[in-house]
C-alpha atoms as a PDB file:
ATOM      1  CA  UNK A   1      -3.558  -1.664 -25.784  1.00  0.00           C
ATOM      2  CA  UNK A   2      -7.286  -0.401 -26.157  1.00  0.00           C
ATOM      3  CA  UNK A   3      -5.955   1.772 -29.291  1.00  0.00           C
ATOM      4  CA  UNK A   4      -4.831  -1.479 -30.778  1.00  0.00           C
ATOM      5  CA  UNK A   5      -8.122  -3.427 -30.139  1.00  0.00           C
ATOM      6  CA  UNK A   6      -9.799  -0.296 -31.722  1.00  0.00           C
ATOM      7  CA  UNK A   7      -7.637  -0.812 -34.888  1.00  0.00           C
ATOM      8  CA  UNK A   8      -7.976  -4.615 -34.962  1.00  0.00           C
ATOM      9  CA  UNK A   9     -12.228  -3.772 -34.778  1.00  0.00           C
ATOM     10  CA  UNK A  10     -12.035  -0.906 -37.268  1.00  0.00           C
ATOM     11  CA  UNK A  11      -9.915  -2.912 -39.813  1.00  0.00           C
ATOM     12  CA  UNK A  12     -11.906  -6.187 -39.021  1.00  0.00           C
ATOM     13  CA  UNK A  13     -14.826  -4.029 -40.100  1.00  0.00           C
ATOM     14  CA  UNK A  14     -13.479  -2.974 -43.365  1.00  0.00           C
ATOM     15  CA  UNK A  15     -12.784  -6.331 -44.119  1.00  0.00           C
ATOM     16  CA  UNK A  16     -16.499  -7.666 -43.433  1.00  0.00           C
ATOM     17  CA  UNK A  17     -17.618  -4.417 -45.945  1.00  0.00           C
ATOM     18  CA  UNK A  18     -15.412  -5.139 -48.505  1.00  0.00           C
ATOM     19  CA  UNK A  19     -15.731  -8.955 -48.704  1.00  0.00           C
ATOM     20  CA  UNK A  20     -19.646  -8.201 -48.435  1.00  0.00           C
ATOM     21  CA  UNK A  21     -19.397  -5.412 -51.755  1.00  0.00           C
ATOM     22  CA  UNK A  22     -17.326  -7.890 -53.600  1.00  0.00           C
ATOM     23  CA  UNK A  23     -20.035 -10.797 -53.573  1.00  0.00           C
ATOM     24  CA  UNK A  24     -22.172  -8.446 -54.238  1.00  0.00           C
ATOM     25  CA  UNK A  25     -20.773  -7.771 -57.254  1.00  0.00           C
ATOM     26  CA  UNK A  26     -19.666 -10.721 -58.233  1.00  0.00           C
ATOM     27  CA  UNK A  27     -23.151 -11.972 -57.621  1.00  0.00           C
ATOM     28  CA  UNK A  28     -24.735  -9.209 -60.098  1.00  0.00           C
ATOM     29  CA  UNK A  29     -22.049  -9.787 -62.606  1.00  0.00           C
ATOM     30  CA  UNK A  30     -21.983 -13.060 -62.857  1.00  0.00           C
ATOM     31  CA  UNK A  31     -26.080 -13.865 -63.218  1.00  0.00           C
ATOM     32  CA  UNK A  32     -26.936 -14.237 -66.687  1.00  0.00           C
ATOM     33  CA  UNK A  33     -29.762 -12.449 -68.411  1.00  0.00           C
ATOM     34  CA  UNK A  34     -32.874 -13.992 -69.190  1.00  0.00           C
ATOM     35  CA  UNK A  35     -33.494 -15.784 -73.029  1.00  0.00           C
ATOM     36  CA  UNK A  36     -34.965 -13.685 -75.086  1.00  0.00           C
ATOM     37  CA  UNK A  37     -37.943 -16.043 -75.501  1.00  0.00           C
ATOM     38  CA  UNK A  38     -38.713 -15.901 -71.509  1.00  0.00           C
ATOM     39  CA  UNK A  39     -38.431 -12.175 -71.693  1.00  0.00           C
ATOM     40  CA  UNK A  40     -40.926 -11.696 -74.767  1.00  0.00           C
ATOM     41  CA  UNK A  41     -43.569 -14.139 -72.919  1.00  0.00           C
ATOM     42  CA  UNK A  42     -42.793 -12.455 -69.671  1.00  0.00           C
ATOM     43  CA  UNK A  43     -43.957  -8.938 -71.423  1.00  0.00           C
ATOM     44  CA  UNK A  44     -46.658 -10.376 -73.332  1.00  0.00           C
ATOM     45  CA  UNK A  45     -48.509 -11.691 -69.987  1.00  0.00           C
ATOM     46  CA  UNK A  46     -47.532  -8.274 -68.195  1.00  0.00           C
ATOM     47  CA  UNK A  47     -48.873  -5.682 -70.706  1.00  0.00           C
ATOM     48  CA  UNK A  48     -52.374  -7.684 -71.229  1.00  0.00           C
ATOM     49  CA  UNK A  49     -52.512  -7.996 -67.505  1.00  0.00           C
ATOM     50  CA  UNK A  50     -51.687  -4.569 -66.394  1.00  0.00           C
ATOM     51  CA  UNK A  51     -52.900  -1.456 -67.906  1.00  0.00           C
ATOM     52  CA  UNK A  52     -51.522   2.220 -67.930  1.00  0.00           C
ATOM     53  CA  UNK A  53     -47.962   0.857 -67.797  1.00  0.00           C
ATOM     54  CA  UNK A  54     -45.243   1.090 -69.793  1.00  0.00           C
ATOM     55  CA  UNK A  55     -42.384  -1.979 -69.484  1.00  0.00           C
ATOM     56  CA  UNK A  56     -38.884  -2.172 -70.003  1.00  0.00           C
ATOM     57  CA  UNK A  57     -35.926  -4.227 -70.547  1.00  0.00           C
ATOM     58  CA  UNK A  58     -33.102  -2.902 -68.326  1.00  0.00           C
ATOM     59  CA  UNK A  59     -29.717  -5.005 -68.581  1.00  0.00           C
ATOM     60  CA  UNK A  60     -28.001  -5.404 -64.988  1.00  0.00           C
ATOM     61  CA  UNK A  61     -31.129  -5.567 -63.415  1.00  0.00           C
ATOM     62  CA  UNK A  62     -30.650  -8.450 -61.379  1.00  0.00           C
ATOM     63  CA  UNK A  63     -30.770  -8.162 -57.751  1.00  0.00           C
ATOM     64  CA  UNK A  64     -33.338  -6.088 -55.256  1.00  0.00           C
ATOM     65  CA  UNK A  65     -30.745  -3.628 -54.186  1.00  0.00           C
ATOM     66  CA  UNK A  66     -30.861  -2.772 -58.032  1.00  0.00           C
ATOM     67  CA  UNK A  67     -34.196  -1.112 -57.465  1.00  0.00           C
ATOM     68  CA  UNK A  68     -33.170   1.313 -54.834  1.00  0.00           C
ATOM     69  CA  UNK A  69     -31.767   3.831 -57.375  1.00  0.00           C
ATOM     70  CA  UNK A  70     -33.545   3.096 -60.074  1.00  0.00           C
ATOM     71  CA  UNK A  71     -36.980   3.746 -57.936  1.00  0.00           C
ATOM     72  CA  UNK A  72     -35.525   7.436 -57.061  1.00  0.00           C
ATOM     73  CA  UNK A  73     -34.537   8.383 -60.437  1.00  0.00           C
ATOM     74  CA  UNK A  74     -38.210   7.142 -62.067  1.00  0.00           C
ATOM     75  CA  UNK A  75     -40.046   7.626 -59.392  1.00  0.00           C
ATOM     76  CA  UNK A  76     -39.944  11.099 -59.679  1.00  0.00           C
ATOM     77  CA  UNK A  77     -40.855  11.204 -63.490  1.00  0.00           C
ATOM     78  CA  UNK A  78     -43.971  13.945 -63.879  1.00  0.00           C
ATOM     79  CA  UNK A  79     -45.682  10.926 -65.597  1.00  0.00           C
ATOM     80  CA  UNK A  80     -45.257   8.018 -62.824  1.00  0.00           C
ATOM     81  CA  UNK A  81     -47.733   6.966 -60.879  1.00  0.00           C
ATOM     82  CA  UNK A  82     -45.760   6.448 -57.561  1.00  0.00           C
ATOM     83  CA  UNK A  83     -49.228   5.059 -55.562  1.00  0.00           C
ATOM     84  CA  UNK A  84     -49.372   1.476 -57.262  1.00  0.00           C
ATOM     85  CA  UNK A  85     -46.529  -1.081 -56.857  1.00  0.00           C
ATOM     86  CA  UNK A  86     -43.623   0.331 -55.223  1.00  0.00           C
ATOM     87  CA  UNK A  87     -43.070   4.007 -55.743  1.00  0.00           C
ATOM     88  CA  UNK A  88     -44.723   3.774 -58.925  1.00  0.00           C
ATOM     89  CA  UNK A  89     -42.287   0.598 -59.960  1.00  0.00           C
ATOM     90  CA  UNK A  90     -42.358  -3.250 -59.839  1.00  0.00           C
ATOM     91  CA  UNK A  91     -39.007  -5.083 -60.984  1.00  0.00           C
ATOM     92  CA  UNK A  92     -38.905  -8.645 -62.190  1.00  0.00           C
ATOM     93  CA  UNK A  93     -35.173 -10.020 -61.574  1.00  0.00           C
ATOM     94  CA  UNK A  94     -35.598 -12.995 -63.136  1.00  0.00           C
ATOM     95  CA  UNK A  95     -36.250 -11.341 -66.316  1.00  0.00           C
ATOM     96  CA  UNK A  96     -35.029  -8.343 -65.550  1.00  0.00           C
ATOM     97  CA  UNK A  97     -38.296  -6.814 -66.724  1.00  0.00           C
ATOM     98  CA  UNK A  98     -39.279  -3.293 -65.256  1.00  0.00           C
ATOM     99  CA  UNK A  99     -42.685  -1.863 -65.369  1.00  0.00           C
ATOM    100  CA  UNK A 100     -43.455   1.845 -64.940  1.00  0.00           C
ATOM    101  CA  UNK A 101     -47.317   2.423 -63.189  1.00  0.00           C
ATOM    102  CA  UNK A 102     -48.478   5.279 -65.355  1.00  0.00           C
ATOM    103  CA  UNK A 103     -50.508   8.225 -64.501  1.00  0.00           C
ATOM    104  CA  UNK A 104     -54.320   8.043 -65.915  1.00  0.00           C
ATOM    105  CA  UNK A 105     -54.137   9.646 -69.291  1.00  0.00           C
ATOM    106  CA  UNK A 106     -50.101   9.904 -69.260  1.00  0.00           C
ATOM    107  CA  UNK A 107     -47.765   8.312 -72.370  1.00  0.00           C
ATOM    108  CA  UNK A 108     -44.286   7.421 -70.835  1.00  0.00           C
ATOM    109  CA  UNK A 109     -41.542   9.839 -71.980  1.00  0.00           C
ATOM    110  CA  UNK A 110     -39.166   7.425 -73.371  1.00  0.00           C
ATOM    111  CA  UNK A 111     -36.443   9.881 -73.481  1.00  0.00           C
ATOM    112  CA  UNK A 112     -36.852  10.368 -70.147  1.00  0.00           C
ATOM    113  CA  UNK A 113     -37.011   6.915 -68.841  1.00  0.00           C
ATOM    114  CA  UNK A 114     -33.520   6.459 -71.020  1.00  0.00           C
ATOM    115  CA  UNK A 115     -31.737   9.066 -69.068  1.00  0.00           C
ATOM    116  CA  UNK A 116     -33.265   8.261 -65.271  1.00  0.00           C
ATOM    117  CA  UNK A 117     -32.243   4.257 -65.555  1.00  0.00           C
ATOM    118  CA  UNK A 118     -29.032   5.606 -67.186  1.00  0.00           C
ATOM    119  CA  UNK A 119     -28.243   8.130 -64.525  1.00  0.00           C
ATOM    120  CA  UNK A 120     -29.196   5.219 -61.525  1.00  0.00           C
ATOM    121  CA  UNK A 121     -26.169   3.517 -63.585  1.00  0.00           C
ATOM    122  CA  UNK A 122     -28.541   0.745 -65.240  1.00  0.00           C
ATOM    123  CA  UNK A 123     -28.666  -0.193 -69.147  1.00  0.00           C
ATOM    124  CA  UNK A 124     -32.098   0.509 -70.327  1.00  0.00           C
ATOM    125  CA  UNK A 125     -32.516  -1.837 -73.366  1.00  0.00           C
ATOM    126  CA  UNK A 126     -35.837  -1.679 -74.850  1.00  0.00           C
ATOM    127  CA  UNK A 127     -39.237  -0.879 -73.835  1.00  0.00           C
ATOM    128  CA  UNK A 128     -42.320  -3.134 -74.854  1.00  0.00           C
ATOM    129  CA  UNK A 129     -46.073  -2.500 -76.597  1.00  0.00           C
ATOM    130  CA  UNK A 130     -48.362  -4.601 -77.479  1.00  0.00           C
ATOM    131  CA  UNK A 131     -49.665  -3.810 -81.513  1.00  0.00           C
ATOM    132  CA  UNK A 132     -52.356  -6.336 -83.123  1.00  0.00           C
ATOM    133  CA  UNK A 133     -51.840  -8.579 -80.015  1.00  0.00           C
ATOM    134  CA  UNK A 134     -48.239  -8.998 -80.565  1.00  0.00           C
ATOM    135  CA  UNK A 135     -45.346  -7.715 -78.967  1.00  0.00           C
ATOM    136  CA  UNK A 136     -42.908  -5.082 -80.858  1.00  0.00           C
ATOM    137  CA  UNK A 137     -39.714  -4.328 -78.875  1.00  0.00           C
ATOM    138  CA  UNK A 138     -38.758  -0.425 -79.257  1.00  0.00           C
ATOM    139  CA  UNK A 139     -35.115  -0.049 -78.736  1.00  0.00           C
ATOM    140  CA  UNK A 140     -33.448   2.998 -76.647  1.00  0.00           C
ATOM    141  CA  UNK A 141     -31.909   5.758 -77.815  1.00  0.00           C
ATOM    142  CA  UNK A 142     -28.241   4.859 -75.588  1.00  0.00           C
ATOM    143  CA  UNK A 143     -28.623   1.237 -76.359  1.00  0.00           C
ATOM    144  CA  UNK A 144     -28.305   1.925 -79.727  1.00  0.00           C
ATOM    145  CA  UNK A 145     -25.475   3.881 -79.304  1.00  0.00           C
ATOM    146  CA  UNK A 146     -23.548   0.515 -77.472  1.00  0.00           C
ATOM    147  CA  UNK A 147     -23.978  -1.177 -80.586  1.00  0.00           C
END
């Protein structure tokens, strides 16, 4: 009798995990990505607010559990300044906006940032400057190869 309450609990259990992972995903799937136009004014106000930073557009980003991995696999970039926001990162979901604190005197390695969101299994699109006062998007290396 207890082995089959024990098997009831332990399969009761998978069940909650399961049901739990599949909202989960449905919930990241099935958010839309910010307009374009929200994005762009999003990134203007960021990079004339905040300096040494760089700022990206990474598709998929659209929950807080999304940061988790990609805040291991930046954070540790030579050029990241892990002491400002969190580990060096702060995420905007809502625009799915993701800007990198950067050491004083450091560039961002683009190349680098491409492969560290791709390897925490996020789409870096673009990353954002600011040239003349207006914004110029600079498309990644593996988002052009989606295309």
């Amino acid at each position: 009798m207890n082995l089959i309450k024990k098997s009831v609990e332990s399969w009761v259990a998978v069940m909650i995990v399961a049901t739990l992972g599949a909202a989960a995903v449905s919930a990241a799937d099935g958010d839309p990505d910010a307009k374009q136009e929200v994005r762009d004014a999003a990134a203007i106000k960021l990079l004339k607010e905040r300096k040494d930073v760089t700022l990206m557009y990474v598709k998929g980003l659209v929950c807080p559990s999304c940061a988790i991995g990609i805040r291991v696999k930046v954070g540790k970039l030579p050029f990241v300044d892990s002491t400002r926001y969190k580990r060096g990162l702060d995420m905007d979901t809502k625009t799915q906006l993701l800007t990198v604190a950067l050491l004083p005197g450091f560039q961002a390695d683009v190349a680098s940032l491409d492969k560290a969101v791709n390897d925490a299994g996020y789409d870096p699109v673009e990353w954002y400057s600011l040239e003349a006062g207006k914004l110029k998007t600079h498309p990644f290396a593996s988002a052009k190869k989606l295309k």
